[in-house]
C-alpha atoms as a PDB file:
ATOM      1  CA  UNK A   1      65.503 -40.223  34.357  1.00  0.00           C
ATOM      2  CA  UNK A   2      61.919 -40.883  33.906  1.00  0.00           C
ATOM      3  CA  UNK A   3      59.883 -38.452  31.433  1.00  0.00           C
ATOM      4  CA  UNK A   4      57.558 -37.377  33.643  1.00  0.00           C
ATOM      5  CA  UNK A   5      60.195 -35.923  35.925  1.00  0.00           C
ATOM      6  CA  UNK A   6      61.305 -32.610  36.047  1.00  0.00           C
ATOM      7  CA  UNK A   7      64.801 -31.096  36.001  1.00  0.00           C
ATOM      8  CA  UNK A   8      66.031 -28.224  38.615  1.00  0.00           C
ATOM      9  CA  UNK A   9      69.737 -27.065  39.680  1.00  0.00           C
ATOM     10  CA  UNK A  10      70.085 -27.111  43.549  1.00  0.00           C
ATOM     11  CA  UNK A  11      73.026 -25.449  45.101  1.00  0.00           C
ATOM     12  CA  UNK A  12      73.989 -27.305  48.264  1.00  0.00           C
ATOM     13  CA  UNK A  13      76.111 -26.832  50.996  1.00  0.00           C
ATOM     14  CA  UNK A  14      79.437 -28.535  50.038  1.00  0.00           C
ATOM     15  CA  UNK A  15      78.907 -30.925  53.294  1.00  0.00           C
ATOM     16  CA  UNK A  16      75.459 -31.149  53.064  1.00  0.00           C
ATOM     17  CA  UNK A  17      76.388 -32.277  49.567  1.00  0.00           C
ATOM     18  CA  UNK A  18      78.860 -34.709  50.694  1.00  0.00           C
ATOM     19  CA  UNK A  19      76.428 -35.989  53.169  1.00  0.00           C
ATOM     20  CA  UNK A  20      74.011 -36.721  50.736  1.00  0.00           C
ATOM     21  CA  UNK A  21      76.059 -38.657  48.812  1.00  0.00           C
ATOM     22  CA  UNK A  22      77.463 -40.930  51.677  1.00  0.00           C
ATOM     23  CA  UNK A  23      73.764 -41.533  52.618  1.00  0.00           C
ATOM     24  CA  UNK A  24      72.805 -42.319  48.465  1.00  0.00           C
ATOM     25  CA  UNK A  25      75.420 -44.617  48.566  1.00  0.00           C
ATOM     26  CA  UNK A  26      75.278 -46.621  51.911  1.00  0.00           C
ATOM     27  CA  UNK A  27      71.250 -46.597  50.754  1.00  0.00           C
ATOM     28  CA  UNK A  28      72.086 -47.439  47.506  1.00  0.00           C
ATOM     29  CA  UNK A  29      69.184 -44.796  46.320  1.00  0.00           C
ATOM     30  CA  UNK A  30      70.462 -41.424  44.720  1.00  0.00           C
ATOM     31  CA  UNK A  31      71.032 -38.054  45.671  1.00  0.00           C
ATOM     32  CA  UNK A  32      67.491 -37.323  43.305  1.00  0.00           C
ATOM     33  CA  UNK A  33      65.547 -39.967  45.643  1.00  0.00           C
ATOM     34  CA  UNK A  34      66.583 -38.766  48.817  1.00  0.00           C
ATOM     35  CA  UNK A  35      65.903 -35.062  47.929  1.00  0.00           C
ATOM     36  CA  UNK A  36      62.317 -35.896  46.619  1.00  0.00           C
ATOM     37  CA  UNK A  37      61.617 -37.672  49.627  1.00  0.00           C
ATOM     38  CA  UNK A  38      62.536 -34.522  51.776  1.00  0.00           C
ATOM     39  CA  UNK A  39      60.636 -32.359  49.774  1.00  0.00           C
ATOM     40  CA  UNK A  40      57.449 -34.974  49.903  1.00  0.00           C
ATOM     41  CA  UNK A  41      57.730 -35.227  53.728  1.00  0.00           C
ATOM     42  CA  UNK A  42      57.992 -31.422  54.118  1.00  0.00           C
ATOM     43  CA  UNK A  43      55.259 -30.738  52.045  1.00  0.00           C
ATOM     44  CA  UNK A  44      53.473 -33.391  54.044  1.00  0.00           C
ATOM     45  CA  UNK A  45      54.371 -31.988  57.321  1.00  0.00           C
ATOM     46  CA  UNK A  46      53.010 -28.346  56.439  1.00  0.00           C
ATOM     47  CA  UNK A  47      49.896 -30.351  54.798  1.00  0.00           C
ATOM     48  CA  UNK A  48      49.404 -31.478  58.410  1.00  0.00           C
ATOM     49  CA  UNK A  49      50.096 -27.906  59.938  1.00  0.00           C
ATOM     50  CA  UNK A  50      47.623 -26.500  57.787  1.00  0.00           C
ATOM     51  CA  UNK A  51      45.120 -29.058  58.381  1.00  0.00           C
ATOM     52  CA  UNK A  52      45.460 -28.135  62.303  1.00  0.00           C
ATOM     53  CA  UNK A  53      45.171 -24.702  61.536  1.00  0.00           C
ATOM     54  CA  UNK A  54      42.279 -24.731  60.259  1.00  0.00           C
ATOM     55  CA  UNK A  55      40.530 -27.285  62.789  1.00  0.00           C
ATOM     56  CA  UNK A  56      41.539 -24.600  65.314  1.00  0.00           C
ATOM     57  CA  UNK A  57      40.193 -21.562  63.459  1.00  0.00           C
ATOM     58  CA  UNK A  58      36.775 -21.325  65.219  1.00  0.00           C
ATOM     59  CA  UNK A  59      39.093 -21.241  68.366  1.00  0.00           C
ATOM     60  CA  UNK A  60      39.019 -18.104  69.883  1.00  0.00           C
ATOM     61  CA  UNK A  61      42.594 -16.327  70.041  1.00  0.00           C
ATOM     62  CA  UNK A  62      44.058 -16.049  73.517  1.00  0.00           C
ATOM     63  CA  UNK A  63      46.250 -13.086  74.285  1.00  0.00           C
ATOM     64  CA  UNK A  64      49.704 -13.759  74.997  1.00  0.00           C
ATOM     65  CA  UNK A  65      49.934 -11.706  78.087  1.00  0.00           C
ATOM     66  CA  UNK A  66      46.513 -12.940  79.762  1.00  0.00           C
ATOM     67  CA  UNK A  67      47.931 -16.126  78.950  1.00  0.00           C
ATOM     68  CA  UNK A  68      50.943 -15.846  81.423  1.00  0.00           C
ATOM     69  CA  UNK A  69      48.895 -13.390  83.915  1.00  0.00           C
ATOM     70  CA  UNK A  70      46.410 -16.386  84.350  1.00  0.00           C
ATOM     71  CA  UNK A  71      49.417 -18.970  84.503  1.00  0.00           C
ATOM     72  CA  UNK A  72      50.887 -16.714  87.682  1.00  0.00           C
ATOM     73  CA  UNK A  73      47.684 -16.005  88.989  1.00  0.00           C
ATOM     74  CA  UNK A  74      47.256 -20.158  89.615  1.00  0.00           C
ATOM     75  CA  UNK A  75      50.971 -20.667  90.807  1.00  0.00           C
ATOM     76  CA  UNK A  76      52.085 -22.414  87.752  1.00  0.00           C
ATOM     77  CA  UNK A  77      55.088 -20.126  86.851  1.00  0.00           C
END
């Protein structure tokens, strides 16, 4: 383990767990590797979502009932 990393106990599912280590081993990574990498692409992914949210702010919020009211109105549902 490299200094600069940091220990934590997960509890997994025992088949998630077993899953994880068929995938460590036919990737010849470990269980560690492919858990940080999940983690980094999550936190990635809501990186993104947040980035959109805030591009969108100045957006003005539509109503979810004028929404559909205009989609019937124009034949689409």
């Amino acid at each position: 383990m490299k200094t600069s990393q940091k220990r934590a106990t997960v509890y997994f599912d025992p088949q998630l767990h077993k899953a994880l280590r068929v995938k460590a081993a036919e990737t010849e990574t470990t269980i560690s590797d492919l858990v940080n990498e999940a983690v980094r692409l999550s936190l990635a992914e809501d990186a993104e979502d947040l980035a959109a949210f805030e591009e969108r702010a100045g957006e003005p919020d539509l109503v979810f009932e004028d929404v559909l009211k205009d989609l019937k109105k124009r034949g689409r549902i």
